[in-house]
PDB file of N, CA and C in Angstrom:
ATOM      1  N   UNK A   1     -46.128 -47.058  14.927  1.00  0.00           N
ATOM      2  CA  UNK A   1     -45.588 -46.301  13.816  1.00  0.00           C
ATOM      3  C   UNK A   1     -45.258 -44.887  14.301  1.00  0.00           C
ATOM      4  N   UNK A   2     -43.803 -44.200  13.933  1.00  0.00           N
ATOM      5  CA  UNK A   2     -43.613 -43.023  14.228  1.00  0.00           C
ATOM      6  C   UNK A   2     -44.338 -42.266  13.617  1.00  0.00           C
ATOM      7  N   UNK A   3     -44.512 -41.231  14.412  1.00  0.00           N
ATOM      8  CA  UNK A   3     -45.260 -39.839  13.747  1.00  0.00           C
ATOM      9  C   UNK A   3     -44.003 -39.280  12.864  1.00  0.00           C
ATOM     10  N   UNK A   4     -43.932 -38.495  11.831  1.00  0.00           N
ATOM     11  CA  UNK A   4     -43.057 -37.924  11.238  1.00  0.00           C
ATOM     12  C   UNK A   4     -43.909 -35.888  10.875  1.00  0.00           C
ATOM     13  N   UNK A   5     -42.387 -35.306  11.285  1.00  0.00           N
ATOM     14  CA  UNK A   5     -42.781 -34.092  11.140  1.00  0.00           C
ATOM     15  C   UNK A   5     -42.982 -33.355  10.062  1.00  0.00           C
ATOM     16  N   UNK A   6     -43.411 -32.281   9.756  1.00  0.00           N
ATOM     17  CA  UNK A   6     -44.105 -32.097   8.617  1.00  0.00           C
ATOM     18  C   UNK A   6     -42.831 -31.486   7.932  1.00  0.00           C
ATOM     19  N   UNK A   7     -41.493 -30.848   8.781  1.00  0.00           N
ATOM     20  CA  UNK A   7     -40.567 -29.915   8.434  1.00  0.00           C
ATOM     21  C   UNK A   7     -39.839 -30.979   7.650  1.00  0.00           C
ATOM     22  N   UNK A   8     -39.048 -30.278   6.780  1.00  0.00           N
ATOM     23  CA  UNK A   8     -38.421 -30.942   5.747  1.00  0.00           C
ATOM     24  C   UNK A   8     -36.879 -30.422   6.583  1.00  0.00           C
ATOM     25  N   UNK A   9     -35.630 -30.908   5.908  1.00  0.00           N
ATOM     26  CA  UNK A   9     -34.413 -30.462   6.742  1.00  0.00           C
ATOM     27  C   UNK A   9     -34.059 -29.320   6.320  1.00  0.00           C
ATOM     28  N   UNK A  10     -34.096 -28.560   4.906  1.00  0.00           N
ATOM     29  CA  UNK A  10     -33.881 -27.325   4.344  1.00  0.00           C
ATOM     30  C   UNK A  10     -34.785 -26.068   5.267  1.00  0.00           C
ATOM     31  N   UNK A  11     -35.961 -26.726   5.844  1.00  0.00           N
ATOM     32  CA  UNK A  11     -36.924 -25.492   6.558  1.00  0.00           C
ATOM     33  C   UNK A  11     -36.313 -25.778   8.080  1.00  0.00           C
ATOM     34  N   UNK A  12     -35.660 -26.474   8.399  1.00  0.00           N
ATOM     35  CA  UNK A  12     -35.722 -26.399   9.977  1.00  0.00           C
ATOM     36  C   UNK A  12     -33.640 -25.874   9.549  1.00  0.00           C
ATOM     37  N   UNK A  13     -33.028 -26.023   8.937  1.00  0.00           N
ATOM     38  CA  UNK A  13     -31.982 -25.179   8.817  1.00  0.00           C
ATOM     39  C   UNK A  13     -32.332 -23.468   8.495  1.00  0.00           C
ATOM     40  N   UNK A  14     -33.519 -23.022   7.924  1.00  0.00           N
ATOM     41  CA  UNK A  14     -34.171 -22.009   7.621  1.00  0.00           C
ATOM     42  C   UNK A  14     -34.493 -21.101   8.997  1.00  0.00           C
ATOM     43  N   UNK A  15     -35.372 -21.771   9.507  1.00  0.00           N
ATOM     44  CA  UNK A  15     -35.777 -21.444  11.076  1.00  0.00           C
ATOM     45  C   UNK A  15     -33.981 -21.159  12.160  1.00  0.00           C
ATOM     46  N   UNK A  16     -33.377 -22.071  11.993  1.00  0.00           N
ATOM     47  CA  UNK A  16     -32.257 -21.779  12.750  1.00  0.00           C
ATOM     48  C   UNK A  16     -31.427 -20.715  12.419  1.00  0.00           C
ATOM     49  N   UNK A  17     -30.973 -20.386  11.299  1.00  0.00           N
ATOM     50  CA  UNK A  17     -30.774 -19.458  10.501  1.00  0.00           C
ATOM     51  C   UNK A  17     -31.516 -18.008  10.785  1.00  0.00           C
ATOM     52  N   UNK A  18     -32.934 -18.085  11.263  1.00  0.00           N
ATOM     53  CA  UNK A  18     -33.792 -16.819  11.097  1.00  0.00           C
ATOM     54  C   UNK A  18     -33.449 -16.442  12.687  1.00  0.00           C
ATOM     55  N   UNK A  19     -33.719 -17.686  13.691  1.00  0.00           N
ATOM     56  CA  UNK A  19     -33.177 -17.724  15.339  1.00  0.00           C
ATOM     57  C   UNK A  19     -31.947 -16.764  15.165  1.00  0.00           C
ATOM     58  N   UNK A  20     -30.107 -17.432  14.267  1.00  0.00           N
ATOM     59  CA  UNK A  20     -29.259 -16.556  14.684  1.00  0.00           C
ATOM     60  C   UNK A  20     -29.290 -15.078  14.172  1.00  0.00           C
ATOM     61  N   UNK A  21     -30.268 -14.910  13.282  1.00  0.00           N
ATOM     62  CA  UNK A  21     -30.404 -13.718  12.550  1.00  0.00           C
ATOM     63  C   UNK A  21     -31.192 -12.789  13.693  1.00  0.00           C
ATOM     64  N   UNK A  22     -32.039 -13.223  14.247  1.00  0.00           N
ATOM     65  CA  UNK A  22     -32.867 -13.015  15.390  1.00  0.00           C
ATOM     66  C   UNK A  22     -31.877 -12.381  16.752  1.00  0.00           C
ATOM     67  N   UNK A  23     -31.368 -13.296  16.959  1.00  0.00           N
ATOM     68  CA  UNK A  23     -30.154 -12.911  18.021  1.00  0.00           C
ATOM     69  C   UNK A  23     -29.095 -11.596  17.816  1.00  0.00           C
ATOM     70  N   UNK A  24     -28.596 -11.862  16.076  1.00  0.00           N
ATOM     71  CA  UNK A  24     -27.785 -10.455  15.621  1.00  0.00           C
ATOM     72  C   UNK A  24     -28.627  -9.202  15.622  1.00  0.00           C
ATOM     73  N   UNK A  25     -29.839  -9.600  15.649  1.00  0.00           N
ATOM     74  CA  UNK A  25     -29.949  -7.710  15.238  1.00  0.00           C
ATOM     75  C   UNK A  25     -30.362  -7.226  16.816  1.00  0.00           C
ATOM     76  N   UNK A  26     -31.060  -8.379  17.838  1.00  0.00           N
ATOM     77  CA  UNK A  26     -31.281  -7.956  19.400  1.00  0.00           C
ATOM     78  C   UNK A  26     -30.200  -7.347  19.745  1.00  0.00           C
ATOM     79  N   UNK A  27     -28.833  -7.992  19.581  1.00  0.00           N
ATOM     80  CA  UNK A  27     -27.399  -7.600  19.822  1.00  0.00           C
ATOM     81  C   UNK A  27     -26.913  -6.211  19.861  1.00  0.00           C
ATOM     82  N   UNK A  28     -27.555  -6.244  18.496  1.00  0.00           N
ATOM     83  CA  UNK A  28     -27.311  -4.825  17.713  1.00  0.00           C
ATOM     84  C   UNK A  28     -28.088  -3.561  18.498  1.00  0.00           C
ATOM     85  N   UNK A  29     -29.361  -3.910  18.507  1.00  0.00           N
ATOM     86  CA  UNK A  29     -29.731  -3.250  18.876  1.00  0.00           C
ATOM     87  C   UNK A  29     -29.905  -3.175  20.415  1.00  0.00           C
ATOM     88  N   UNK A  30     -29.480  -3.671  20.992  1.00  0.00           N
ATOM     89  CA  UNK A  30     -28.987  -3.767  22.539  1.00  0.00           C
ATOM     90  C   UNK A  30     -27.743  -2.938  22.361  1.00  0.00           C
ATOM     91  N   UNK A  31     -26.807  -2.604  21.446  1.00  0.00           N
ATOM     92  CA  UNK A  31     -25.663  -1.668  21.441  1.00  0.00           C
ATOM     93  C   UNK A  31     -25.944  -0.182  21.937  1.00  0.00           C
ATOM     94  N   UNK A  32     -27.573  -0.285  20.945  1.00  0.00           N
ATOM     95  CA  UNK A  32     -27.564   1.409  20.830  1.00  0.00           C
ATOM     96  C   UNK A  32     -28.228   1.844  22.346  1.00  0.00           C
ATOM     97  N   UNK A  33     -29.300   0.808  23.009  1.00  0.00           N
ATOM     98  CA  UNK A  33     -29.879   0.516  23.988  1.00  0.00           C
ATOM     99  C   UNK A  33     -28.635   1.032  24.970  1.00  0.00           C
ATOM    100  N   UNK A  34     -27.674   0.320  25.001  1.00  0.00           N
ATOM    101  CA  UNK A  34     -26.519   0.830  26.174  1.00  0.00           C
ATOM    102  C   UNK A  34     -25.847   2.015  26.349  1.00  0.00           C
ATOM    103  N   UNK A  35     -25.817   2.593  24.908  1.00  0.00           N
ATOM    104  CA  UNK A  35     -25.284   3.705  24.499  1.00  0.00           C
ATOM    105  C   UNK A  35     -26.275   4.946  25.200  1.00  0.00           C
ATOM    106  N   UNK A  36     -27.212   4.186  25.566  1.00  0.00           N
ATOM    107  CA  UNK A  36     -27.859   5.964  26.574  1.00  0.00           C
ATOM    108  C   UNK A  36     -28.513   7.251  25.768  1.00  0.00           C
ATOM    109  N   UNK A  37     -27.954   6.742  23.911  1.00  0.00           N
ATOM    110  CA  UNK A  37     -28.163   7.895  23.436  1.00  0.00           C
ATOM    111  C   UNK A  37     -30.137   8.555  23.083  1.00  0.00           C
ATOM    112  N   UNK A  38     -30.156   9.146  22.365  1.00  0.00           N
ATOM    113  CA  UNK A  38     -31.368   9.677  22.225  1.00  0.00           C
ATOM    114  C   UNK A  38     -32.433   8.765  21.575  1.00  0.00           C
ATOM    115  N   UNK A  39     -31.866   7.651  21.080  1.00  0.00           N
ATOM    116  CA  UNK A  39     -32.856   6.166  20.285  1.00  0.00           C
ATOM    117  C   UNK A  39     -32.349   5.327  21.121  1.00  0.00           C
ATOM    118  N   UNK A  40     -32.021   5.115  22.057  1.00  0.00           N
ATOM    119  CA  UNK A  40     -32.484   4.277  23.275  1.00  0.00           C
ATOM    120  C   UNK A  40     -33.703   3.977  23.497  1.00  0.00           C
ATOM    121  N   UNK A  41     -34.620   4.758  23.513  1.00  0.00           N
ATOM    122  CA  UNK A  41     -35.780   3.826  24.147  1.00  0.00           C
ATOM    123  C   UNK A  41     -36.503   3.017  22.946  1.00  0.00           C
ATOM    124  N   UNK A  42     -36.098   3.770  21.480  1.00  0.00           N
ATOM    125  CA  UNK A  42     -36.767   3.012  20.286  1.00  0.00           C
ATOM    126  C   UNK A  42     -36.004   1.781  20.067  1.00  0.00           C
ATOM    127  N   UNK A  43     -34.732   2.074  20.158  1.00  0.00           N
ATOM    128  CA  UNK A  43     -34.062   0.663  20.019  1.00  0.00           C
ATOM    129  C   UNK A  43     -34.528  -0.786  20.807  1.00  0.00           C
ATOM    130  N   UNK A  44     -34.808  -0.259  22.597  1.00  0.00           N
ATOM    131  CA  UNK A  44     -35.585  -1.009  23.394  1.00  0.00           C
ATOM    132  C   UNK A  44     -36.677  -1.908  22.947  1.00  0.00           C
ATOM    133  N   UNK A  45     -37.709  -0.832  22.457  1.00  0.00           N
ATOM    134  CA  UNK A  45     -39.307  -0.914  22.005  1.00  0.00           C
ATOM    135  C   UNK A  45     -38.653  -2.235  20.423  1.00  0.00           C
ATOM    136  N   UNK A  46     -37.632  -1.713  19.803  1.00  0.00           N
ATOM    137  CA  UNK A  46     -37.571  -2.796  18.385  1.00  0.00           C
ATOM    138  C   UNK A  46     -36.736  -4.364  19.050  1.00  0.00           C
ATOM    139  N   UNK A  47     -36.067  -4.048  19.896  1.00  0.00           N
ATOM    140  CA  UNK A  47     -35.661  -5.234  20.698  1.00  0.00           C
ATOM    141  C   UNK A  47     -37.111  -6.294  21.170  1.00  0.00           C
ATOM    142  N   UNK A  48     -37.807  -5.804  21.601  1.00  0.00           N
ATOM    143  CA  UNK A  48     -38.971  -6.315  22.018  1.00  0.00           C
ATOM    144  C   UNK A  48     -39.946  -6.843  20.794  1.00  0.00           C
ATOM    145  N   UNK A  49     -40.336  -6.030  19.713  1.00  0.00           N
ATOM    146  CA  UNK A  49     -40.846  -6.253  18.550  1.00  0.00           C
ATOM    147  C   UNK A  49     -40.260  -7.700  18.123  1.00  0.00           C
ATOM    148  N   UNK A  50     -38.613  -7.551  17.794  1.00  0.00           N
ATOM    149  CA  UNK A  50     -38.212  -8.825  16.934  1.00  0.00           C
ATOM    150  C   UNK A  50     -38.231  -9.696  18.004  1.00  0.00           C
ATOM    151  N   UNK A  51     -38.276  -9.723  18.809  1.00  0.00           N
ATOM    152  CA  UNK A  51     -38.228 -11.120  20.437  1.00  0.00           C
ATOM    153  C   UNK A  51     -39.887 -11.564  20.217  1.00  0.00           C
ATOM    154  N   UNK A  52     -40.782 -10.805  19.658  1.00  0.00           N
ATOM    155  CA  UNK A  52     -41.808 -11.014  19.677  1.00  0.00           C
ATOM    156  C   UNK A  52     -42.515 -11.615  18.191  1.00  0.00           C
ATOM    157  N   UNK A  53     -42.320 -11.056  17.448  1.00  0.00           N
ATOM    158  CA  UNK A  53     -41.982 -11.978  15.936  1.00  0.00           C
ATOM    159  C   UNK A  53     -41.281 -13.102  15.955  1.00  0.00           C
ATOM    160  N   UNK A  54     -39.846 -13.012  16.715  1.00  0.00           N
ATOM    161  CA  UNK A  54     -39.212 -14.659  16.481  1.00  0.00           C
ATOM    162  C   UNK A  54     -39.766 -15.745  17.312  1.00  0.00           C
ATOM    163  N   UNK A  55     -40.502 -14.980  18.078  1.00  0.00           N
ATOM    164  CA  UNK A  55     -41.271 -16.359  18.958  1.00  0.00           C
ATOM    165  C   UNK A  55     -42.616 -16.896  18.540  1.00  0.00           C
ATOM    166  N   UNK A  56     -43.226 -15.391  17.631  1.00  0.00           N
ATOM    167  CA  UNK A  56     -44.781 -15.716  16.685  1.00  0.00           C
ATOM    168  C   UNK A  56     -44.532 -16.903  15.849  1.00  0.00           C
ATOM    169  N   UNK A  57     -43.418 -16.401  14.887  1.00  0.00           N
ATOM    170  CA  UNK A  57     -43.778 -17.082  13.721  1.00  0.00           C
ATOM    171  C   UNK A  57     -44.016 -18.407  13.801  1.00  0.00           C
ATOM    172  N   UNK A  58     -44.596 -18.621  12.530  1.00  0.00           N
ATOM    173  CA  UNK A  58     -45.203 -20.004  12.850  1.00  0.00           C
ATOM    174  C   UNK A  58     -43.864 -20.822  11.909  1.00  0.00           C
ATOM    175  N   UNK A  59     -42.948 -21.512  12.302  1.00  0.00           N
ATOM    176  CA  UNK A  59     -41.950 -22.238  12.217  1.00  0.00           C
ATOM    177  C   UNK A  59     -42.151 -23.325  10.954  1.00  0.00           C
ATOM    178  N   UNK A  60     -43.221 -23.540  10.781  1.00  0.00           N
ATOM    179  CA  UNK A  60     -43.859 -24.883   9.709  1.00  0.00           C
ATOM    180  C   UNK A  60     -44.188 -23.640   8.667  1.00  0.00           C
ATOM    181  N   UNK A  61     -44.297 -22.940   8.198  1.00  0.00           N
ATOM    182  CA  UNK A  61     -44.323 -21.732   7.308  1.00  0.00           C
ATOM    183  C   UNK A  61     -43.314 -21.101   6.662  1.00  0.00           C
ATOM    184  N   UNK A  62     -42.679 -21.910   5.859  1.00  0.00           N
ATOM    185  CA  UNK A  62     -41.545 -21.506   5.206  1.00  0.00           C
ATOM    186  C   UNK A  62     -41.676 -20.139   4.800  1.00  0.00           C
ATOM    187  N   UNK A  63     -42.646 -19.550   3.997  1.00  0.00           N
ATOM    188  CA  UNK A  63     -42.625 -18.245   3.848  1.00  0.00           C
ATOM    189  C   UNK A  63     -42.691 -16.972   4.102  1.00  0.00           C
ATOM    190  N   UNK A  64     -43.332 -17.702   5.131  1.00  0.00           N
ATOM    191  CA  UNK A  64     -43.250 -16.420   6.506  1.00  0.00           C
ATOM    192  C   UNK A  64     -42.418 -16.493   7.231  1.00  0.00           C
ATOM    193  N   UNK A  65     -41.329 -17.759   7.599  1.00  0.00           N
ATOM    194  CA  UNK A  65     -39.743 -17.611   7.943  1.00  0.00           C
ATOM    195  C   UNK A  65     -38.817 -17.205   6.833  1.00  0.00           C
ATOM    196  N   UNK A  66     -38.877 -16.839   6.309  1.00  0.00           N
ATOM    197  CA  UNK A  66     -37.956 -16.446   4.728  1.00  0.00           C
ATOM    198  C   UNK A  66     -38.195 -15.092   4.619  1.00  0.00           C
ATOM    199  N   UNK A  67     -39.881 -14.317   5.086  1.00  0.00           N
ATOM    200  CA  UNK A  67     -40.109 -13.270   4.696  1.00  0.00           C
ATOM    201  C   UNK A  67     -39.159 -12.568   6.274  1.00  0.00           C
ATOM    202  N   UNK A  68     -39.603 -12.975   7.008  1.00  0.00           N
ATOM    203  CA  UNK A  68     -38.915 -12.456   8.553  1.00  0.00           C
ATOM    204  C   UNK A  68     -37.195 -12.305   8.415  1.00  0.00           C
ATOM    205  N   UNK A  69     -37.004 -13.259   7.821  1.00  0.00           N
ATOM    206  CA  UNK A  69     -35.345 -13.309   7.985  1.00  0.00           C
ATOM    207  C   UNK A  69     -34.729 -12.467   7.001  1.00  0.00           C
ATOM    208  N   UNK A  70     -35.577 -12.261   6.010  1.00  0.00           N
ATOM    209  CA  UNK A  70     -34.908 -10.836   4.942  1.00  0.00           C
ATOM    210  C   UNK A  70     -35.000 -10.184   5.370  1.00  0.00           C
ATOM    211  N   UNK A  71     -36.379  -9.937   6.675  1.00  0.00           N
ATOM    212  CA  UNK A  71     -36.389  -8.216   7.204  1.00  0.00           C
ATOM    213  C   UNK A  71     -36.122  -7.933   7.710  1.00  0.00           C
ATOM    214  N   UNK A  72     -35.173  -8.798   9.061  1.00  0.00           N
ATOM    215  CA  UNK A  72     -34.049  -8.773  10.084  1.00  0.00           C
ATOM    216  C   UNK A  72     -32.788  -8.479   9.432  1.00  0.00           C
ATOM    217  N   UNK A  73     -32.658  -9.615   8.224  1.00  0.00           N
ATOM    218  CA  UNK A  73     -31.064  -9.389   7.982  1.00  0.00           C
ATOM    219  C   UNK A  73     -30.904  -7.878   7.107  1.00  0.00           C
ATOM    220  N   UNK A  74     -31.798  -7.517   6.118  1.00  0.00           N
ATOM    221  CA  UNK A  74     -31.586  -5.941   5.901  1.00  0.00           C
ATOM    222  C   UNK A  74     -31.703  -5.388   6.924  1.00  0.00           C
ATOM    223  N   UNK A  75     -32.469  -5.152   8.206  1.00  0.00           N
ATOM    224  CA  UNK A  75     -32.395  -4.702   9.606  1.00  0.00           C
ATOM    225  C   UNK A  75     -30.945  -4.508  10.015  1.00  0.00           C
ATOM    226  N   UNK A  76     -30.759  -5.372  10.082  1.00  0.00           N
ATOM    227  CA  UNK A  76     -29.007  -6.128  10.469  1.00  0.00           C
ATOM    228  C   UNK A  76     -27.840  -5.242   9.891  1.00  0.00           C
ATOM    229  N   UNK A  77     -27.562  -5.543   8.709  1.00  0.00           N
ATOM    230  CA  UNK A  77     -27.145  -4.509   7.714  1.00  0.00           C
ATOM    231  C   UNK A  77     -27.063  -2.849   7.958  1.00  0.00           C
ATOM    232  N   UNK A  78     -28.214  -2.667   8.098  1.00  0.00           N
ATOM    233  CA  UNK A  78     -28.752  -0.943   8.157  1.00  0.00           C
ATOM    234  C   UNK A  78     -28.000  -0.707   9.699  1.00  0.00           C
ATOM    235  N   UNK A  79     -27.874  -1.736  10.360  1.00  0.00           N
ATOM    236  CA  UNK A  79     -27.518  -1.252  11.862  1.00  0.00           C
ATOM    237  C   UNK A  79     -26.239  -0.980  11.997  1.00  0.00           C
ATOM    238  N   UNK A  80     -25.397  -2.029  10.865  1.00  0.00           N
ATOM    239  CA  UNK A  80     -24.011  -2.534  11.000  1.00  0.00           C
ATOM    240  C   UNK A  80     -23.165  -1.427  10.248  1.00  0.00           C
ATOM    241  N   UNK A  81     -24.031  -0.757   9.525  1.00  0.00           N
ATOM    242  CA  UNK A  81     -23.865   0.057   8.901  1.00  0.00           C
ATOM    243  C   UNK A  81     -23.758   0.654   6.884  1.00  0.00           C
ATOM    244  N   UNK A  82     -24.527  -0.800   6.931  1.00  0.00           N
ATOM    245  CA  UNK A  82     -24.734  -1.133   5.116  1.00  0.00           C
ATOM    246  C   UNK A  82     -23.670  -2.144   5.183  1.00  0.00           C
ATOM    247  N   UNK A  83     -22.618  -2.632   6.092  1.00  0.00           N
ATOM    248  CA  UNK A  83     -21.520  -3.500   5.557  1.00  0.00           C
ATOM    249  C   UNK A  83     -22.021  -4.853   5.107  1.00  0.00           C
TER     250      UNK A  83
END
């Protein structure tokens, strides 16, 4: 008998979703990182933070992937410039 996983398909589209959200704001903040300017090294230090959250979370935890991905994608936003 197969084992079956506990993720439902709405939470593992959730998780992938939080991954590309994950990727946009590293991006982002790899911009300011290149830019040399005076939040360079904080931008660095928050690059590292979210690489380190998207690899914590615990993936079977819908709510703690839902809570992460609102606080990236307003992250996201604030970087992009409110657009």
């Amino acid at each position: 008998m197969a084992h079956s996983s506990a993720w439902r398909v709405n939470d593992a589209v959730a998780f992938e979703a939080l991954r590309d959200t994950s990727a946009r704001v590293t991006a982002l903040l790899l911009q300011v990182v290149r830019s040399d300017g005076p939040s360079a090294r904080e931008a660095w230090e928050e690059v590292q933070a979210v690489r380190r959250e998207s690899l914590l979370v615990n993936g079977y935890d819908r709510r703690a992937v839902d809570r992460l991905a609102a606080r990236l994608t307003a992250r996201a936003l604030t970087l992009e410039g409110g657009s």
